[in-house]
C-alpha atoms as a PDB file:
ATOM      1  CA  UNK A   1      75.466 -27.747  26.417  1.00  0.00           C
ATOM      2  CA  UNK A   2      77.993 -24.850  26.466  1.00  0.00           C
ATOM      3  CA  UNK A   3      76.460 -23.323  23.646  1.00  0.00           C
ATOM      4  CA  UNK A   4      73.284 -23.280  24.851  1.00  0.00           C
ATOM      5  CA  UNK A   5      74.558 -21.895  27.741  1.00  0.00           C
ATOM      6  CA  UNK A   6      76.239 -19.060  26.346  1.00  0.00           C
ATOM      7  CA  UNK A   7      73.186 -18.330  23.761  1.00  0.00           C
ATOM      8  CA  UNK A   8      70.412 -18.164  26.439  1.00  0.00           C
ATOM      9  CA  UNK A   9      71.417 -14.756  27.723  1.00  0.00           C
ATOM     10  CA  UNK A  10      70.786 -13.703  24.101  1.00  0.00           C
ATOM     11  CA  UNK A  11      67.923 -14.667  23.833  1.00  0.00           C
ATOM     12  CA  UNK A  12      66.868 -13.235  26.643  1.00  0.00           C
ATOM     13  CA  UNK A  13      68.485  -9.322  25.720  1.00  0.00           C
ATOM     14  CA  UNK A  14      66.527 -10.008  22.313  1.00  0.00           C
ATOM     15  CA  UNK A  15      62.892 -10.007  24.803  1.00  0.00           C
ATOM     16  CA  UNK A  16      64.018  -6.526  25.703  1.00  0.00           C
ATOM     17  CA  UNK A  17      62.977  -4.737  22.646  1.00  0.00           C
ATOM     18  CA  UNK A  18      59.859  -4.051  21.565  1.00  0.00           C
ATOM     19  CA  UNK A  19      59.421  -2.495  17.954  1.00  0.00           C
ATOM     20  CA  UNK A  20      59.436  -4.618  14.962  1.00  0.00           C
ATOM     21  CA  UNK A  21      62.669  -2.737  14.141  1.00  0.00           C
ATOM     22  CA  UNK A  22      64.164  -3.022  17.907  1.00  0.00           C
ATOM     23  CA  UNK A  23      63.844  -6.591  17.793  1.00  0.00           C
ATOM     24  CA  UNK A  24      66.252  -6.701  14.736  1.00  0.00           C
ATOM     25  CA  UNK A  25      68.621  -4.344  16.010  1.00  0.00           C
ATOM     26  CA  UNK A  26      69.299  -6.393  19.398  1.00  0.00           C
ATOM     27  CA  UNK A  27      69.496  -9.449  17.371  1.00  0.00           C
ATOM     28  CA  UNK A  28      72.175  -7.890  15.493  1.00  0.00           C
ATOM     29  CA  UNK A  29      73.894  -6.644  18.392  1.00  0.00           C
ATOM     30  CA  UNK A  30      73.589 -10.126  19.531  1.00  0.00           C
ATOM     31  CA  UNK A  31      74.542 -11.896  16.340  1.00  0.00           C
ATOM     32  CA  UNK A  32      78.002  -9.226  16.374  1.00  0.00           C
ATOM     33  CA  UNK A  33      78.776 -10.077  20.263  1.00  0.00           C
ATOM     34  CA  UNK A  34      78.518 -14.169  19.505  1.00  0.00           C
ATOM     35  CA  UNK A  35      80.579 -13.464  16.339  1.00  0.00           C
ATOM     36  CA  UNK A  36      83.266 -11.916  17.787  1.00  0.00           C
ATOM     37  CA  UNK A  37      83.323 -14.530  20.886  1.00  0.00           C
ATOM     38  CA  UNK A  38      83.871 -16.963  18.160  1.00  0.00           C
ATOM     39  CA  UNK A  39      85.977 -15.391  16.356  1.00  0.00           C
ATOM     40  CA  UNK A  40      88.002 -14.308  19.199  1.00  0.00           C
ATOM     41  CA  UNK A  41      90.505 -17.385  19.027  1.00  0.00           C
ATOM     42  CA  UNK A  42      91.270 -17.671  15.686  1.00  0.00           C
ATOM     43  CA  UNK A  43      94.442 -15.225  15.649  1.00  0.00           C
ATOM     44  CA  UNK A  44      96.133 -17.556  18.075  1.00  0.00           C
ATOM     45  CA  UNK A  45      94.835 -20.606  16.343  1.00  0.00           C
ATOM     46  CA  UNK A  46      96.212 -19.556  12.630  1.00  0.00           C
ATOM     47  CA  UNK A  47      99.490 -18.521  14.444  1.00  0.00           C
ATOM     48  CA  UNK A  48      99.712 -21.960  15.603  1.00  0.00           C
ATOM     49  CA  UNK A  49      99.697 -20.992  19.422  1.00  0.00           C
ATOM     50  CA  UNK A  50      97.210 -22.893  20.177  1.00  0.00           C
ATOM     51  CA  UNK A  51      98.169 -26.702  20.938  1.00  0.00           C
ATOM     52  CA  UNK A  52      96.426 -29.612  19.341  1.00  0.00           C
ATOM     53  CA  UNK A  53      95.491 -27.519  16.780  1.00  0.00           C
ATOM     54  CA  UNK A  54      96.735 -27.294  13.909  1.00  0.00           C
ATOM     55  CA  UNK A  55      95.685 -25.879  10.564  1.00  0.00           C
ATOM     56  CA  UNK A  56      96.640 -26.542   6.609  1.00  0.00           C
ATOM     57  CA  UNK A  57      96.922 -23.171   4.471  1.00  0.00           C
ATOM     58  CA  UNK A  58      93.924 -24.506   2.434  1.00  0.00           C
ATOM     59  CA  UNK A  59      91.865 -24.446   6.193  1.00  0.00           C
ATOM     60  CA  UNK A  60      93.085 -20.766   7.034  1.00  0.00           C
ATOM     61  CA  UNK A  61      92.109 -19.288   3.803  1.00  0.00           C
ATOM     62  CA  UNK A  62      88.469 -21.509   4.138  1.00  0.00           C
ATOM     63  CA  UNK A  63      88.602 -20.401   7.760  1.00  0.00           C
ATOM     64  CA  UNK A  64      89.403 -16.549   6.779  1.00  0.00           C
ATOM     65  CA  UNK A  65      86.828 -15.923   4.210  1.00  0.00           C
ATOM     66  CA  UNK A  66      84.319 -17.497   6.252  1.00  0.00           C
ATOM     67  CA  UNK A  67      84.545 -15.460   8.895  1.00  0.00           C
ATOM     68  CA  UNK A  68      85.074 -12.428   6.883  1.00  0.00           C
ATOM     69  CA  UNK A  69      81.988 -13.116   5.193  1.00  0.00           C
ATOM     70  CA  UNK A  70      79.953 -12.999   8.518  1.00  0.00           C
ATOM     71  CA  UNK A  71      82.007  -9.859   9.555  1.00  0.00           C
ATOM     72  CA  UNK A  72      80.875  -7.907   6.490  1.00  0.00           C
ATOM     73  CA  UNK A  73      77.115  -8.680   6.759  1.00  0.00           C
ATOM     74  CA  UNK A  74      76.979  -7.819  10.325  1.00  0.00           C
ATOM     75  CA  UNK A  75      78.903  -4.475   9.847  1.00  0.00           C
ATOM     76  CA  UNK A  76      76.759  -3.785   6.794  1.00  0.00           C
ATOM     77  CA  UNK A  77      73.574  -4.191   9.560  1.00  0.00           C
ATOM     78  CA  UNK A  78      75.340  -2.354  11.967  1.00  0.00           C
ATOM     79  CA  UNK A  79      76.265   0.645   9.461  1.00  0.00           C
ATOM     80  CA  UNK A  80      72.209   0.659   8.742  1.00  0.00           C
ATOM     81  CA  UNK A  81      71.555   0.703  12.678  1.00  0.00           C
ATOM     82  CA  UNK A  82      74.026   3.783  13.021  1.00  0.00           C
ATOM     83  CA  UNK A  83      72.854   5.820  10.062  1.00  0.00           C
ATOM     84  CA  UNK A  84      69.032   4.836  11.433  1.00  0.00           C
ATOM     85  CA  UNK A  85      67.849   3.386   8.486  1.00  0.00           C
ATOM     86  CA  UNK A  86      65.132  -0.015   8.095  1.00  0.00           C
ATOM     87  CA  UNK A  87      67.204  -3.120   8.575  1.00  0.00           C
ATOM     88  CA  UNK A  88      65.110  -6.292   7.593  1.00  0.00           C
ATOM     89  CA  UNK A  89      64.150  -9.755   8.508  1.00  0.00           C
ATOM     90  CA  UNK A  90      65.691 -11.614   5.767  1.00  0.00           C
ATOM     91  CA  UNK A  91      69.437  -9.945   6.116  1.00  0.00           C
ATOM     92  CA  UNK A  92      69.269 -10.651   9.957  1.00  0.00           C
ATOM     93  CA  UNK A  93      68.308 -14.077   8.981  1.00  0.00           C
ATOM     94  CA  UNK A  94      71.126 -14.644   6.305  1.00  0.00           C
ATOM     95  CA  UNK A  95      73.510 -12.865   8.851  1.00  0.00           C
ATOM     96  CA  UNK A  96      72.131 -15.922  11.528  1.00  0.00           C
ATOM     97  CA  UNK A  97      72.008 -19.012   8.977  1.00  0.00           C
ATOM     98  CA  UNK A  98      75.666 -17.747   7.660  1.00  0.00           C
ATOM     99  CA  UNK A  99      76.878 -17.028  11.734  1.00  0.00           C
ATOM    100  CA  UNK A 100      75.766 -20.673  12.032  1.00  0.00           C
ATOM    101  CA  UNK A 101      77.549 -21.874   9.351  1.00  0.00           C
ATOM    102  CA  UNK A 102      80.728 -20.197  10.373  1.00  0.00           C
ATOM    103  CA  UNK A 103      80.564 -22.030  13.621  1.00  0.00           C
ATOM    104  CA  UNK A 104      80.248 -25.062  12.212  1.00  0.00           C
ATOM    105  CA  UNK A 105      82.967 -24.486   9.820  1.00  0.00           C
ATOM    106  CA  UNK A 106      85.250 -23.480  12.833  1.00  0.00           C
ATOM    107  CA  UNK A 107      84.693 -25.878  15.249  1.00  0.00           C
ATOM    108  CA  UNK A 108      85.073 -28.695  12.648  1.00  0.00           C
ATOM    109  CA  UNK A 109      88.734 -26.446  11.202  1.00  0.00           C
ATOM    110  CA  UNK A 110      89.657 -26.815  15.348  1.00  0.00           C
ATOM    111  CA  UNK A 111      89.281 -30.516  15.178  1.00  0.00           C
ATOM    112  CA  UNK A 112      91.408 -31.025  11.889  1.00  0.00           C
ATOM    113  CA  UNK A 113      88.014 -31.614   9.793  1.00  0.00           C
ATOM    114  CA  UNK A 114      86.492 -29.388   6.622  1.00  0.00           C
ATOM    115  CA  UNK A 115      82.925 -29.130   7.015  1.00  0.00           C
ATOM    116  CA  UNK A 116      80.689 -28.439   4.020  1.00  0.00           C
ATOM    117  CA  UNK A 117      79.384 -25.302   6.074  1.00  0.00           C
ATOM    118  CA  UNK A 118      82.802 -24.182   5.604  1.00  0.00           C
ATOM    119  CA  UNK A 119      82.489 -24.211   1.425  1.00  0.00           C
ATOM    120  CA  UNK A 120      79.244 -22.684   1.582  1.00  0.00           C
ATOM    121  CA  UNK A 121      79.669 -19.698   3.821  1.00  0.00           C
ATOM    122  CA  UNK A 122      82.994 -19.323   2.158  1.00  0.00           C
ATOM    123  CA  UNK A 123      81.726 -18.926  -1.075  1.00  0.00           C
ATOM    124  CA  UNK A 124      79.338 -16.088  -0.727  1.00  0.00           C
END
C-alpha cells in the first residue's frame, strides 16, 4: 500500500507532458527521484546503523552493483535529456524493469533474504 502510495504522484507528473519525447523525459525524472528515495537508506544500512538489519559482505557487494547498475542507466538518460538528444522507449523501459528489480533486490537484502532480482540486475 505504501508503494502505491508513494508512486501515484508519479504517475500523475508523468500526465503533465505532452510530446512523445516529454513523456520519456518526466518518466525519467521520475524513475531518478524513486531511485534515489530508495536508495537513500542504504549508506546507513551497509554501515550497520540501521537496527534489525543486518547485511553479509556477499549482500553489500549484490546490493552495490545493483544499485549502481540502475544509477548508470538513469544518468546515461539524464546525460541524453541535458545534451537534448532522442531518448527512447526501450532504455526508459530497461531503466523501469531494472529500477524494479533493484527494489526487489533491496527490500528482500533489508529482510536478511537474496532475491533472484538481486542476481539479475546485478549482473548487467
Amino acid at each position: 500500500m505504501k508503494k502505491a502510495l508513494f508512486l501515484a504522484p508519479l504517475v500523475v507528473l508523468a500526465a503533465c507532458a505532452t510530446s512523445a519525447q516529454g513523456k520519456l523525459r518526466q518518466a525519467t525524472y521520475d524513475l531518478a527521484s524513486a531511485y534515489h528515495v530508495l536508495a537513500n537508506p542504504m549508506p546507513d544500512v551497509m554501515a550497520g546503523k540501521v537496527p534489525g538489519v543486518t547485511l553479509t559482505d556477499d549482500q553489500k557487494a549484490i546490493a552495490k552493483r545493483a544499485s549502481q547498475t540502475v544509477f548508470n542507466e538513469i544518468s546515461s538518460l539524464e546525460e541524453s535529456i541535458s545534451s537534448d538528444q532522442t531518448i527512447t522507449e526501450t532504455a526508459v523501459s530497461a531503466a523501469q524493469t531494472d529500477l524494479a528489480s533493484f527494489t526487489a533486490c533491496w527490500t528482500g537484502l533489508k529482510q536478511g533474504q537474496t532475491q533472484d532480482a538481486c542476481q539479475k540486475i546485478g549482473a548487467n
